[in-house]
PDB file of N, CA and C in Angstrom:
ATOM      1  N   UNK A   1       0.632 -20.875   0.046  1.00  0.00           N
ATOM      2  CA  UNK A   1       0.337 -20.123   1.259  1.00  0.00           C
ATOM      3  C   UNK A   1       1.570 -19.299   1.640  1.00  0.00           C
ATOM      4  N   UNK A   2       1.446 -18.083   1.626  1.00  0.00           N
ATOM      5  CA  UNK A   2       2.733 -16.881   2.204  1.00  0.00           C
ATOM      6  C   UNK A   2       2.746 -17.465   3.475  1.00  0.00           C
ATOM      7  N   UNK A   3       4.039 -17.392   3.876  1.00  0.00           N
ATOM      8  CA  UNK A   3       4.434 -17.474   5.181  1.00  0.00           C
ATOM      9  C   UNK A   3       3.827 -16.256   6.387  1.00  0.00           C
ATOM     10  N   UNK A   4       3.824 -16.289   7.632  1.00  0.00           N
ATOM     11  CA  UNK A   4       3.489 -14.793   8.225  1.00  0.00           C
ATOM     12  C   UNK A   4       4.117 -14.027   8.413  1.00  0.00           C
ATOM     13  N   UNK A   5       5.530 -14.369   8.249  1.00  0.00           N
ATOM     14  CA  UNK A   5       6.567 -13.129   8.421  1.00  0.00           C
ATOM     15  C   UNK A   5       6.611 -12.172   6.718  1.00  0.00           C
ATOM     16  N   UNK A   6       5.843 -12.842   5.265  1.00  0.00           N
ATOM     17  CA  UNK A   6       6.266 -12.224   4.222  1.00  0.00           C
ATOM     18  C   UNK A   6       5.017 -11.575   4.351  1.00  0.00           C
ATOM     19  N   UNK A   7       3.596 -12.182   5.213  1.00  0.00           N
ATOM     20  CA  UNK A   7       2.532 -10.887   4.919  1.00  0.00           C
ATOM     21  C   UNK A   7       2.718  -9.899   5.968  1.00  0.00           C
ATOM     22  N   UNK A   8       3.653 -10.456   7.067  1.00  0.00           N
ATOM     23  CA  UNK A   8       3.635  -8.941   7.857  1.00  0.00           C
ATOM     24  C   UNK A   8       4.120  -7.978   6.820  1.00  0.00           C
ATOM     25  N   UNK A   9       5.472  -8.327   6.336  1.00  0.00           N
ATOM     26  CA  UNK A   9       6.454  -7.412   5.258  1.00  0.00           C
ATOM     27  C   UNK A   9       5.395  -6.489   4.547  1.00  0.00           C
ATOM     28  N   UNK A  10       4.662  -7.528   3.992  1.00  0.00           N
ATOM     29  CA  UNK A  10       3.896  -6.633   2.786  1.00  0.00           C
ATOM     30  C   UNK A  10       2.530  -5.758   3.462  1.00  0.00           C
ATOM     31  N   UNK A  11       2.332  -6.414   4.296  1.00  0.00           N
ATOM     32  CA  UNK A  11       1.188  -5.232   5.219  1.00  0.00           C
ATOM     33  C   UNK A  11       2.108  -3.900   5.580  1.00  0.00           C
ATOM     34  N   UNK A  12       3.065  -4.213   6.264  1.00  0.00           N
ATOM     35  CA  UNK A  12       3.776  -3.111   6.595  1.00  0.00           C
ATOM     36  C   UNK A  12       4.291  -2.094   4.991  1.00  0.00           C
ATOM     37  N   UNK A  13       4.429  -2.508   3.656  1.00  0.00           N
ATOM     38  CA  UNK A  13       4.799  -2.051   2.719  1.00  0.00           C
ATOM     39  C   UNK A  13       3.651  -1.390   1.957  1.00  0.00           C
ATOM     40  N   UNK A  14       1.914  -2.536   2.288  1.00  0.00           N
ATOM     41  CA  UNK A  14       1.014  -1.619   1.893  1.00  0.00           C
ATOM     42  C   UNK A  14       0.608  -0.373   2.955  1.00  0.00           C
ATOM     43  N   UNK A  15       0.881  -0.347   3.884  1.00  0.00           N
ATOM     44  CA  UNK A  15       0.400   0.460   5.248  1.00  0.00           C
ATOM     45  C   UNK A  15       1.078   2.074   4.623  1.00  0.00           C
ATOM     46  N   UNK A  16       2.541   1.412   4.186  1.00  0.00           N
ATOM     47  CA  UNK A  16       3.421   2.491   4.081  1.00  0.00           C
ATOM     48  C   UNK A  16       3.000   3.385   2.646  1.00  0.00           C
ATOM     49  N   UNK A  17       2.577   2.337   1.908  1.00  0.00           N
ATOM     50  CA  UNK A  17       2.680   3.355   0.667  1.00  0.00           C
ATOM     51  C   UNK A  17       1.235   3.978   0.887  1.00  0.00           C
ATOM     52  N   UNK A  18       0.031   3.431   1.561  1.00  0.00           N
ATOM     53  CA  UNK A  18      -1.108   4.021   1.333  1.00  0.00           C
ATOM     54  C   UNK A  18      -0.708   5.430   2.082  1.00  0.00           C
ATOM     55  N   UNK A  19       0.635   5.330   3.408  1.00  0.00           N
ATOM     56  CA  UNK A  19       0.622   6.715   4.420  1.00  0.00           C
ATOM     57  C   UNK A  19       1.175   7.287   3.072  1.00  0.00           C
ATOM     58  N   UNK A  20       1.863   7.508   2.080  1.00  0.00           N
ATOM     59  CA  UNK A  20       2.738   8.369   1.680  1.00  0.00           C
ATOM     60  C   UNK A  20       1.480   8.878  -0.084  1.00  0.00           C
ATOM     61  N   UNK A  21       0.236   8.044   0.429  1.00  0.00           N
ATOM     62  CA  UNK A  21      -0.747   8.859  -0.462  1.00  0.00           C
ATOM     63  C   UNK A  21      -1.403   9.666   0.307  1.00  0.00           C
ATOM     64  N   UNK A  22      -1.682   9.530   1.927  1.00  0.00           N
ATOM     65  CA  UNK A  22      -2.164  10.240   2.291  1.00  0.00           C
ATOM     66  C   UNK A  22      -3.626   9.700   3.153  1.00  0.00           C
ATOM     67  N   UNK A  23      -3.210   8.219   3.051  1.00  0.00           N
ATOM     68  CA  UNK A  23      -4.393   7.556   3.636  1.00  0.00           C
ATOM     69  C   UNK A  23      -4.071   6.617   5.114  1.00  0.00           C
ATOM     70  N   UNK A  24      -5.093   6.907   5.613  1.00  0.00           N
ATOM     71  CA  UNK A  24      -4.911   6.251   7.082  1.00  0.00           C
ATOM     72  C   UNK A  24      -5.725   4.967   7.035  1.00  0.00           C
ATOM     73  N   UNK A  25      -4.887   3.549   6.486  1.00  0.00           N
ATOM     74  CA  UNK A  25      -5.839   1.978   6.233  1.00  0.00           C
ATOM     75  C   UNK A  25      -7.344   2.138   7.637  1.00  0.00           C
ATOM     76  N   UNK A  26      -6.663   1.970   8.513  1.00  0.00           N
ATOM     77  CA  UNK A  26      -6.973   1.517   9.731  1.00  0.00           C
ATOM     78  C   UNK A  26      -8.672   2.723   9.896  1.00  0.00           C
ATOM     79  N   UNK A  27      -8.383   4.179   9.695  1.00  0.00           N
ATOM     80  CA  UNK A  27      -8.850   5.133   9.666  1.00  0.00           C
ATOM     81  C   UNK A  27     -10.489   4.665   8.774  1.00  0.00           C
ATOM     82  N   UNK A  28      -9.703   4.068   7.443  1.00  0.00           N
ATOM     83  CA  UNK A  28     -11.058   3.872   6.324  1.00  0.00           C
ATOM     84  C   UNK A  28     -11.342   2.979   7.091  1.00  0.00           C
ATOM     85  N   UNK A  29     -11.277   2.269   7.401  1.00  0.00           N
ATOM     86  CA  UNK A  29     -11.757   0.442   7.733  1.00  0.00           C
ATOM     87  C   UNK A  29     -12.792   1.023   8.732  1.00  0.00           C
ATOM     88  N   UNK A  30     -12.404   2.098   9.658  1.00  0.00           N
ATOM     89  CA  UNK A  30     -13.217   2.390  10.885  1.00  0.00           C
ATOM     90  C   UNK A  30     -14.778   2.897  10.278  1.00  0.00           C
ATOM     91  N   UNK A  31     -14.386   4.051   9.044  1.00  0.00           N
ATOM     92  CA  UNK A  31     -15.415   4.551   8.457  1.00  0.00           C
ATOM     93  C   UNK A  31     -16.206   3.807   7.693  1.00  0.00           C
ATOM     94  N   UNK A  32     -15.748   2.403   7.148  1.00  0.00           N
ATOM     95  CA  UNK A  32     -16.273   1.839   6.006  1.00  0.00           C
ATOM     96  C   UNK A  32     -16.001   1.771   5.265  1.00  0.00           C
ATOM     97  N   UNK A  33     -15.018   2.658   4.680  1.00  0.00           N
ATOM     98  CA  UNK A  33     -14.324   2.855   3.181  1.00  0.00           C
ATOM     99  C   UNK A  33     -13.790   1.771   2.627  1.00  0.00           C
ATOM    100  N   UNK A  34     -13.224   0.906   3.674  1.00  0.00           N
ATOM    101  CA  UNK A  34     -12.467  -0.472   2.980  1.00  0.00           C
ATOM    102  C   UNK A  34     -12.658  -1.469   4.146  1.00  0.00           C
ATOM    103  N   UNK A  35     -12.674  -2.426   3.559  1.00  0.00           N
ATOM    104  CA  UNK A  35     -13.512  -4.080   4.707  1.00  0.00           C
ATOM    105  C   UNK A  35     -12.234  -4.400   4.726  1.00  0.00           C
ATOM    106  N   UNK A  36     -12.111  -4.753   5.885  1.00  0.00           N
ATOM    107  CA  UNK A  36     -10.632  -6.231   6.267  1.00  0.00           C
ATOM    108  C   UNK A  36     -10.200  -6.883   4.836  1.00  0.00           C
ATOM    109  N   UNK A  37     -11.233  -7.475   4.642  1.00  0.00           N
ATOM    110  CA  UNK A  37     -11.410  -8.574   3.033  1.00  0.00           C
ATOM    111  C   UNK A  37     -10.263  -7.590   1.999  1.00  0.00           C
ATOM    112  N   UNK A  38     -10.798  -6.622   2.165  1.00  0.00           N
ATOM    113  CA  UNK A  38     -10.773  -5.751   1.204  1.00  0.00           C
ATOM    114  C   UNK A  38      -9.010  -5.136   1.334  1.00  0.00           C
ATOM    115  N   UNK A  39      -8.277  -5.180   2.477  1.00  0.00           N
ATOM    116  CA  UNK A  39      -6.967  -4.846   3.094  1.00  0.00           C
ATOM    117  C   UNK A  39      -6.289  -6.307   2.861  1.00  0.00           C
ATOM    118  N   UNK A  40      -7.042  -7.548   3.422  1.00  0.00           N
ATOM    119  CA  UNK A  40      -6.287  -8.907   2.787  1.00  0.00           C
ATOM    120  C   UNK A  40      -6.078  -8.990   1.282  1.00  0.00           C
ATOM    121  N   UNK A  41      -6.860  -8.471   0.581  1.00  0.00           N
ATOM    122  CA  UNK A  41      -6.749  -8.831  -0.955  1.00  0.00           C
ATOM    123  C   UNK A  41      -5.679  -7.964  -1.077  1.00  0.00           C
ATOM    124  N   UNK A  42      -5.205  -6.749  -0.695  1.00  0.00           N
ATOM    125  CA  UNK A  42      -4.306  -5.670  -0.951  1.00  0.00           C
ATOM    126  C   UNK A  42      -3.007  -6.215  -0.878  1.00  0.00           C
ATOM    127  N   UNK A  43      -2.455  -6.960   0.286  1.00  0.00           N
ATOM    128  CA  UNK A  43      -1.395  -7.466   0.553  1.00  0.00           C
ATOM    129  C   UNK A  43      -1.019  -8.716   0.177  1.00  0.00           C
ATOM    130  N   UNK A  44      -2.170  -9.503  -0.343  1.00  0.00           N
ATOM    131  CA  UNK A  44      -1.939 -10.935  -0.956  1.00  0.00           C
ATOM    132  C   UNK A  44      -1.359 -10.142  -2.682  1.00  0.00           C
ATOM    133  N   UNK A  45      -2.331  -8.887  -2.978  1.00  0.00           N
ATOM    134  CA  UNK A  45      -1.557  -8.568  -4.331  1.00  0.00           C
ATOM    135  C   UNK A  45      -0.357  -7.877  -4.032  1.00  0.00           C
ATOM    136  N   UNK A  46       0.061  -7.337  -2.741  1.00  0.00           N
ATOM    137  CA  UNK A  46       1.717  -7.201  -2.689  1.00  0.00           C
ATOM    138  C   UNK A  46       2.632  -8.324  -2.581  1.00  0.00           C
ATOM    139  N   UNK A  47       2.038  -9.542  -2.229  1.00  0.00           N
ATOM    140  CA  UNK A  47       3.078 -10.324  -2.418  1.00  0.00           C
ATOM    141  C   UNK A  47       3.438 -11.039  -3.280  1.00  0.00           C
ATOM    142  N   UNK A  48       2.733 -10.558  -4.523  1.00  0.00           N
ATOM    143  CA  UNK A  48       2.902 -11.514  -5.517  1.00  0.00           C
ATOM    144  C   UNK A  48       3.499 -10.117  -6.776  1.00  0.00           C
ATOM    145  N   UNK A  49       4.192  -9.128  -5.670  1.00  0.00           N
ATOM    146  CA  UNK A  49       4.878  -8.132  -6.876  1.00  0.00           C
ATOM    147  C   UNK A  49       6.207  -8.450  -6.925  1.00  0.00           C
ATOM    148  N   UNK A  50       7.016  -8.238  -8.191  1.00  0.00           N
ATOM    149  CA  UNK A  50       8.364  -8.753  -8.607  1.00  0.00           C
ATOM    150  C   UNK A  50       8.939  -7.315  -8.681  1.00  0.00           C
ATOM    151  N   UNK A  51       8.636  -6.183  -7.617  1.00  0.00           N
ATOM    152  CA  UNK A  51       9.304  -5.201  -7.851  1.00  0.00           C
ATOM    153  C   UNK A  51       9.817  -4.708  -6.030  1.00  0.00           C
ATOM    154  N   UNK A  52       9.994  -5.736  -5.231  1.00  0.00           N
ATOM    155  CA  UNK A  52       9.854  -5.116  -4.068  1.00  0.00           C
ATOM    156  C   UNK A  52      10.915  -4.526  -3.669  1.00  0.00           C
ATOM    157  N   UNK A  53      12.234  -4.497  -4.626  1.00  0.00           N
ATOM    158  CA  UNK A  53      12.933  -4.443  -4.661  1.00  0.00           C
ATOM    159  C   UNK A  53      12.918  -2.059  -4.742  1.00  0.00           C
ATOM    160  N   UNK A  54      12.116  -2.145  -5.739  1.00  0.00           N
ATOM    161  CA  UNK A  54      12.214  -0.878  -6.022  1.00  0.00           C
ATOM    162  C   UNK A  54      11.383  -0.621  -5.120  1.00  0.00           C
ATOM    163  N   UNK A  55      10.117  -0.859  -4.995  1.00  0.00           N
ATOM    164  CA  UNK A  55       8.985  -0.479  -3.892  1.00  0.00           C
ATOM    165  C   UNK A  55       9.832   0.038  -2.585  1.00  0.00           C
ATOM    166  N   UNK A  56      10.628  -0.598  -2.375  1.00  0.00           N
ATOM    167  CA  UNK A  56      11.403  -0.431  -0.759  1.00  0.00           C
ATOM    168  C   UNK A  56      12.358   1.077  -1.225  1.00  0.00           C
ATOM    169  N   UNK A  57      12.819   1.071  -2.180  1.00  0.00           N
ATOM    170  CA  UNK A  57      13.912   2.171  -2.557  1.00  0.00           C
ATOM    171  C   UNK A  57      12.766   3.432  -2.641  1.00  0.00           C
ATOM    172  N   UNK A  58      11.343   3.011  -3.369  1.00  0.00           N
ATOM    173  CA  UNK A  58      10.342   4.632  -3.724  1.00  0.00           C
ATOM    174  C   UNK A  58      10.262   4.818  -2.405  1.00  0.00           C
ATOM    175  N   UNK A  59       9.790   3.841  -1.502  1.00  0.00           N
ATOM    176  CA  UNK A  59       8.805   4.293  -0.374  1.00  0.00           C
ATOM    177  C   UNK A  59      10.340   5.340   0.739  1.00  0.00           C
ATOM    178  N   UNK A  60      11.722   4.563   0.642  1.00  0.00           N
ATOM    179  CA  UNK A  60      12.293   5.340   1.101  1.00  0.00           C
ATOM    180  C   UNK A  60      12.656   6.612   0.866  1.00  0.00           C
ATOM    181  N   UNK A  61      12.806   6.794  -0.252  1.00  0.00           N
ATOM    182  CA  UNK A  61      12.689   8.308  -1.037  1.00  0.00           C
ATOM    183  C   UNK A  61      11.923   8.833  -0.599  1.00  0.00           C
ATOM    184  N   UNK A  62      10.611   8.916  -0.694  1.00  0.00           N
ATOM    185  CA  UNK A  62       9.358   9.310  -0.555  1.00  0.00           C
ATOM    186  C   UNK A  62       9.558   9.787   1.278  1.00  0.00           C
ATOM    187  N   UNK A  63      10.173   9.001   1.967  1.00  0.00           N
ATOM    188  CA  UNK A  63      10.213   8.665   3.413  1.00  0.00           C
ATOM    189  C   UNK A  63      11.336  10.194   3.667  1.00  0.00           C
ATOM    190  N   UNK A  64      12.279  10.088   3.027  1.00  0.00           N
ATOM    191  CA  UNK A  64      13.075  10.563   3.158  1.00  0.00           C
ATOM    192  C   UNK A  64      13.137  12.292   2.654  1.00  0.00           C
ATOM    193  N   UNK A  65      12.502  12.134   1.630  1.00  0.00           N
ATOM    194  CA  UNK A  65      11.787  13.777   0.782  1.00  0.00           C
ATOM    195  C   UNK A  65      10.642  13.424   0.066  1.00  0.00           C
ATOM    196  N   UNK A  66       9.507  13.459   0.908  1.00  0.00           N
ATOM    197  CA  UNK A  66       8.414  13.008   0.437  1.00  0.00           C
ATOM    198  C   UNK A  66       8.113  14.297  -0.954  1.00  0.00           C
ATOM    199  N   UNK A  67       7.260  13.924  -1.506  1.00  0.00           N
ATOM    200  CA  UNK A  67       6.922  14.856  -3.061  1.00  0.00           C
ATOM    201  C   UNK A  67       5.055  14.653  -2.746  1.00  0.00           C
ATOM    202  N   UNK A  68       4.497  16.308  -2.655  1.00  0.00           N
ATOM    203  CA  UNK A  68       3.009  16.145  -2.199  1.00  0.00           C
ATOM    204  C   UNK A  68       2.843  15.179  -3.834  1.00  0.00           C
ATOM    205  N   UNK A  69       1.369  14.718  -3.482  1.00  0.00           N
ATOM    206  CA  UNK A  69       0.510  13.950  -4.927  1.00  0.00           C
ATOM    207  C   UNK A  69       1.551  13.242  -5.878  1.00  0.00           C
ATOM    208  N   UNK A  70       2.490  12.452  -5.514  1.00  0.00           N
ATOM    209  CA  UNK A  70       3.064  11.392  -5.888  1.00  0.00           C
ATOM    210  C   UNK A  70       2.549  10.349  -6.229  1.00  0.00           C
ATOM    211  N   UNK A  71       1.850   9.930  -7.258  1.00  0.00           N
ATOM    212  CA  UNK A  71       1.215   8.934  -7.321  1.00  0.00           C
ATOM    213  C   UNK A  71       2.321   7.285  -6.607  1.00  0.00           C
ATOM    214  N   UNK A  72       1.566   6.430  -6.342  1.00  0.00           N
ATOM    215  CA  UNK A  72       2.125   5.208  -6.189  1.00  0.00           C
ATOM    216  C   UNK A  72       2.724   4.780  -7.932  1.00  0.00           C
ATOM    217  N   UNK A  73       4.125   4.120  -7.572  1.00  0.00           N
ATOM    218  CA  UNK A  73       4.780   3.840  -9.182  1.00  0.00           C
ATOM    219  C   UNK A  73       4.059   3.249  -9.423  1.00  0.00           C
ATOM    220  N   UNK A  74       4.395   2.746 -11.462  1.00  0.00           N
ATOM    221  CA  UNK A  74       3.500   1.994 -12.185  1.00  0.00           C
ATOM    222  C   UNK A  74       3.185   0.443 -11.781  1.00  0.00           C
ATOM    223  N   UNK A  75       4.148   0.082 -11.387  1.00  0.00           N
ATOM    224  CA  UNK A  75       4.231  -1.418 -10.615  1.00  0.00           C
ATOM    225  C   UNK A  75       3.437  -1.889  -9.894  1.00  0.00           C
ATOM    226  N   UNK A  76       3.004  -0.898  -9.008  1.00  0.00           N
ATOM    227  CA  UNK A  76       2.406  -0.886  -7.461  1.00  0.00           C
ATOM    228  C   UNK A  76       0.908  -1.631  -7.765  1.00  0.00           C
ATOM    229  N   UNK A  77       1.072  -2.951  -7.659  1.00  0.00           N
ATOM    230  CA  UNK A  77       0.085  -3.792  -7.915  1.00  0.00           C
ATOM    231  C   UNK A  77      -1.136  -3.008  -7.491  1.00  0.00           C
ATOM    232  N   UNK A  78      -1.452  -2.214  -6.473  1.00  0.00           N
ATOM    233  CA  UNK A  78      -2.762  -1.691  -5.362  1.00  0.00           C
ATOM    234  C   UNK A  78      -2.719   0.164  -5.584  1.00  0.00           C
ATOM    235  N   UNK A  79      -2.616   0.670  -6.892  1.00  0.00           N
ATOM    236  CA  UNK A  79      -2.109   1.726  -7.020  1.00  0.00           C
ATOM    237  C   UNK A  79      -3.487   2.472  -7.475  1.00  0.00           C
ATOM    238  N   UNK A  80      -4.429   1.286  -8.109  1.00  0.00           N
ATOM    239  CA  UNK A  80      -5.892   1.351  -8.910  1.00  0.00           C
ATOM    240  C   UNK A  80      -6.878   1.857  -6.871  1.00  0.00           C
ATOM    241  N   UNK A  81      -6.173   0.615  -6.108  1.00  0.00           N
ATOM    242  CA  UNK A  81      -7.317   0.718  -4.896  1.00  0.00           C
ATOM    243  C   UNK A  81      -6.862   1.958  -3.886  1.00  0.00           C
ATOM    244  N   UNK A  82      -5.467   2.467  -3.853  1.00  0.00           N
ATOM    245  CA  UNK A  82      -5.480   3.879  -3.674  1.00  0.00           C
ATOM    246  C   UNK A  82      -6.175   4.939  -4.188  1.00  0.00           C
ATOM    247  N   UNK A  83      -6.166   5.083  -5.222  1.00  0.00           N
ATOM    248  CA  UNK A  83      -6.823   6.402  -5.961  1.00  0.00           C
ATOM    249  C   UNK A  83      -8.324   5.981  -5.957  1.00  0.00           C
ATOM    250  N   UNK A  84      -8.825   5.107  -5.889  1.00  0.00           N
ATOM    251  CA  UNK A  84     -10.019   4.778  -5.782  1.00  0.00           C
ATOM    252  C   UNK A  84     -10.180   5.623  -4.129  1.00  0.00           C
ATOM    253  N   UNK A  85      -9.615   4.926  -3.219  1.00  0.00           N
ATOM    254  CA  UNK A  85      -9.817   5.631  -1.459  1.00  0.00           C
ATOM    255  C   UNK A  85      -9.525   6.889  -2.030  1.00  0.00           C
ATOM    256  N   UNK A  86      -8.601   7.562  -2.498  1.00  0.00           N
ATOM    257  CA  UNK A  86      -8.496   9.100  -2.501  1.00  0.00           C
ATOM    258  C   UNK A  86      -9.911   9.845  -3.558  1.00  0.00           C
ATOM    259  N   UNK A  87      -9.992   9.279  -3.774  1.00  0.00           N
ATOM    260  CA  UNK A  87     -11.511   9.885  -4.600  1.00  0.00           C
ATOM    261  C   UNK A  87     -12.926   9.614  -3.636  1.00  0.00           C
ATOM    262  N   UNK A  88     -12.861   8.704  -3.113  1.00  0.00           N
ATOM    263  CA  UNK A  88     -14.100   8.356  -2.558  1.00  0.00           C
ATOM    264  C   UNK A  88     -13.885   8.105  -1.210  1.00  0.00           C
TER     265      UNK A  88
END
């Protein structure tokens, strides 16, 4: 069981990378696009990534001089359920 302070981390890390594709979580959830269920599974697979290390360094880059259509890096456990929301 993650503690609640490591799924805030990683909610706040998926929140961030979905803003820097261009997606508003909260926004789909309203429309339907993605179920709660569907945002818990996202962040249970961020916490079980061995790269958060870099994740924190892209998303600041990105933060810092964002690059339009940047895909999420190869790592990015939830990179399949982004481009899935950006298509559909």
């Amino acid at each position: 069981m993650q503690s609640k302070d490591t799924l805030k981390r990683h909610a706040a890390l998926v929140d961030h990378m979905a803003g820097t594709q261009g997606l508003d979580l909260e926004e789909l959830i309203l429309r339907g696009k993605l179920t709660i269920s569907e945002l818990d599974d996202a962040v249970l697979r961020c916490t079980a990534c061995t790269s958060l290390g870099s994740c924190k360094h892209w998303l600041a880059a990105m933060t810092a001089e964002p690059e339009a259509d940047a895909p999420p890096p190869a790592y990015c456990r939830n990179k399949t359920m982004f481009a899935d929301l950006q298509g559909g």
